[in-house]
C-alpha atoms as a PDB file:
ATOM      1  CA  UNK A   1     -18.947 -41.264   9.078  1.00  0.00           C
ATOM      2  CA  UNK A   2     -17.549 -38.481   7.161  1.00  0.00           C
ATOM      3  CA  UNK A   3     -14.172 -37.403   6.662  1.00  0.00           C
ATOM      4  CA  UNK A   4     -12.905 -33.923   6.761  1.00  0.00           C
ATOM      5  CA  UNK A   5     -10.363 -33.734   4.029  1.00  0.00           C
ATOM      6  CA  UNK A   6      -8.147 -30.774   2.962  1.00  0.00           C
ATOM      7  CA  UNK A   7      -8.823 -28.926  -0.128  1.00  0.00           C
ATOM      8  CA  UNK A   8      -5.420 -27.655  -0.566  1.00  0.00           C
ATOM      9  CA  UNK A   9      -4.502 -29.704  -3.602  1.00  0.00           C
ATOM     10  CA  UNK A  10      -8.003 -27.509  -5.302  1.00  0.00           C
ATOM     11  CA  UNK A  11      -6.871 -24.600  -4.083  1.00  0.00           C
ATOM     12  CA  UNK A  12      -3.218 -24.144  -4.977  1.00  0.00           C
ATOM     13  CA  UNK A  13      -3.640 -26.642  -7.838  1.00  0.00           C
ATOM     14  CA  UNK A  14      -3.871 -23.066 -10.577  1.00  0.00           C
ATOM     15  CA  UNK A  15      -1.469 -21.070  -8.461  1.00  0.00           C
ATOM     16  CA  UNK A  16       0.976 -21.447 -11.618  1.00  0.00           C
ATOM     17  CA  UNK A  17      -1.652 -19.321 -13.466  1.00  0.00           C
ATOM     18  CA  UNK A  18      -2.698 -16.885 -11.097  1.00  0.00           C
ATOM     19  CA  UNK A  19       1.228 -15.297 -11.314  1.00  0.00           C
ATOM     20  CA  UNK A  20       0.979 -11.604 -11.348  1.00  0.00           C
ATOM     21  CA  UNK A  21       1.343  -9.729 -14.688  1.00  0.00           C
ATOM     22  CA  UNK A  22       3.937  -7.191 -15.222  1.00  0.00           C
ATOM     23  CA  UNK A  23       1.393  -4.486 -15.540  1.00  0.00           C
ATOM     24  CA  UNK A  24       0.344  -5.452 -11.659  1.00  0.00           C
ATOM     25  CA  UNK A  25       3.866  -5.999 -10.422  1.00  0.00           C
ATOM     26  CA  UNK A  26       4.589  -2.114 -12.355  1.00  0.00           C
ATOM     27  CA  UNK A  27       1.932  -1.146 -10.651  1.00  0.00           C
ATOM     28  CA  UNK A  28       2.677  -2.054  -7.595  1.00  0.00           C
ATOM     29  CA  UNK A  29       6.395  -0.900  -8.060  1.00  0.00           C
ATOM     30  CA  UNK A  30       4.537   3.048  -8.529  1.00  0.00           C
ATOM     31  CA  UNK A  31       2.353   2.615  -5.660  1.00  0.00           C
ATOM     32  CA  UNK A  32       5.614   1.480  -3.448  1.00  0.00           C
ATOM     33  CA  UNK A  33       6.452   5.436  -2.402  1.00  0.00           C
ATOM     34  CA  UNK A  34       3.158   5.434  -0.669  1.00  0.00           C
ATOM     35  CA  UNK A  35       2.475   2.013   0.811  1.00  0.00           C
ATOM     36  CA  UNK A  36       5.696   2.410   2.493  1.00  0.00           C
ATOM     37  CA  UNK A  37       4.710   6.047   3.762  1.00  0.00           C
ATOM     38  CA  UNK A  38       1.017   4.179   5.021  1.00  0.00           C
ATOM     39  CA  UNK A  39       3.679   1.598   7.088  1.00  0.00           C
ATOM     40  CA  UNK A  40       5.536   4.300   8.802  1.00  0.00           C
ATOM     41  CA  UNK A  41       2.159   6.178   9.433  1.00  0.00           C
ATOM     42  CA  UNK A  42       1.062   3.397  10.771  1.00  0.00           C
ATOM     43  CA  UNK A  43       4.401   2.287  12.813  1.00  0.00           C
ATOM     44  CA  UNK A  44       4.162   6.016  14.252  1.00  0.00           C
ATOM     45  CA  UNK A  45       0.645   5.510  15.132  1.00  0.00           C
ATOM     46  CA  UNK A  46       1.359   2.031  16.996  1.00  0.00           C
ATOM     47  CA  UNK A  47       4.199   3.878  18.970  1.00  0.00           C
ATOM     48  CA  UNK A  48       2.066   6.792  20.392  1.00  0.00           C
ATOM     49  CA  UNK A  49      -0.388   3.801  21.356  1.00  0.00           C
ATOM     50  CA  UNK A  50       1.935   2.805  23.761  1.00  0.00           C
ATOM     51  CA  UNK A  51       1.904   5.667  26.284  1.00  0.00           C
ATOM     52  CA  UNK A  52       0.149   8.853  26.924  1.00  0.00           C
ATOM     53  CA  UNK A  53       0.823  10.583  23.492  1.00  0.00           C
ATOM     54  CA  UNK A  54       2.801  13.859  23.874  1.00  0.00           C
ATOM     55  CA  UNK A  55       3.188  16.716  21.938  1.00  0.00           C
ATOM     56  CA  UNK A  56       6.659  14.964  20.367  1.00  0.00           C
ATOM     57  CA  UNK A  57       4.357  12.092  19.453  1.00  0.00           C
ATOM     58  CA  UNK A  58       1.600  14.175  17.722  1.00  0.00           C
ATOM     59  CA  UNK A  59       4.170  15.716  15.749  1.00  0.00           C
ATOM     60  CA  UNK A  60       5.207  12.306  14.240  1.00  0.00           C
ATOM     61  CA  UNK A  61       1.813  11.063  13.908  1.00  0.00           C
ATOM     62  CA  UNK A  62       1.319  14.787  12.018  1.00  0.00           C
ATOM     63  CA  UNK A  63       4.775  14.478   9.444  1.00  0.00           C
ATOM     64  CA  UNK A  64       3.531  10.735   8.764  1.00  0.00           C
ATOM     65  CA  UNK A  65       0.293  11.636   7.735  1.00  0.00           C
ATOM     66  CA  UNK A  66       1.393  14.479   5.667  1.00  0.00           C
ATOM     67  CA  UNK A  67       4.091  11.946   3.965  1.00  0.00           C
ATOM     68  CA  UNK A  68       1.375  10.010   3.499  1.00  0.00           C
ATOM     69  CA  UNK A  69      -0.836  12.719   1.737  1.00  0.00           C
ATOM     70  CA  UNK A  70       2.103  13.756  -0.358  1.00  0.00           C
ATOM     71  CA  UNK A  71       3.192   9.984  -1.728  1.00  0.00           C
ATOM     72  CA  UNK A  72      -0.801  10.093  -2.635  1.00  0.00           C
ATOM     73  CA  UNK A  73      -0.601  13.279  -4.372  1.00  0.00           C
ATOM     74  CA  UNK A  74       2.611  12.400  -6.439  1.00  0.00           C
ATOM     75  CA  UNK A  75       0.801   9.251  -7.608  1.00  0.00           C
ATOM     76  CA  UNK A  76      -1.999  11.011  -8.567  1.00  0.00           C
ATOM     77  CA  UNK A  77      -0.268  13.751 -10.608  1.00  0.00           C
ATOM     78  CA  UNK A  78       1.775  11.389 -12.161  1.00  0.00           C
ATOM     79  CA  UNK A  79      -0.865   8.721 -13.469  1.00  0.00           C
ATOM     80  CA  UNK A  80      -2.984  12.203 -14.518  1.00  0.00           C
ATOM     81  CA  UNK A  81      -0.102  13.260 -16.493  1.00  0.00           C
ATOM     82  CA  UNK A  82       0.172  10.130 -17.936  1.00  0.00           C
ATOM     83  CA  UNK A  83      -2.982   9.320 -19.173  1.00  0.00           C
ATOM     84  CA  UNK A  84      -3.033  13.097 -21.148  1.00  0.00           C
ATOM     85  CA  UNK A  85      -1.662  12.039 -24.102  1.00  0.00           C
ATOM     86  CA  UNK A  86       0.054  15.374 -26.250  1.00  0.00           C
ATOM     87  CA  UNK A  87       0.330  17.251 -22.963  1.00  0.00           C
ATOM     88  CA  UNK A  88      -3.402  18.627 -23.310  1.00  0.00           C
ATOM     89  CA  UNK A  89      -5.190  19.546 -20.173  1.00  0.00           C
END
């Protein structure tokens, strides 16, 4: 008979190392604006699931996707600006 053991002790057993670096967690930190925009998107999208979406509703769903867009375009000009080193274009 074979036994069906857990391999929990294998897989957790290097969680110490697998800590995120600072450059991740900084990372993470600049993406913030616009994983919390994707939430409300999201949240907004969930609540006009709910009933027969009206014009209030596509409204919402509208602003959340264009906060969504603008987080994403923020990001973008800011990690373009900062890989231009001296300001060139």
């Amino acid at each position: 008979m074979n036994h069906i053991v857990t391999v929990q002790d294998a897989v957790t057993a290097f969680a110490d190392f697998m800590e995120p670096t600072n450059e991740e967690l900084d990372a993470i930190e600049r993406e913030m604006p616009v994983i919390l925009a994707g939430v409300d998107l999201v949240d907004t999208q969930i609540t006009a699931l709910d009933r027969v979406p009206n014009e209030m509703d596509n409204r919402r769903v509208r602003r959340a996707r264009n906060r969504v867009l603008t987080a994403r375009r923020e990001l973008a000009n800011r990690a373009a600006g900062r890989s231009l080193p001296g300001g060139a274009a």
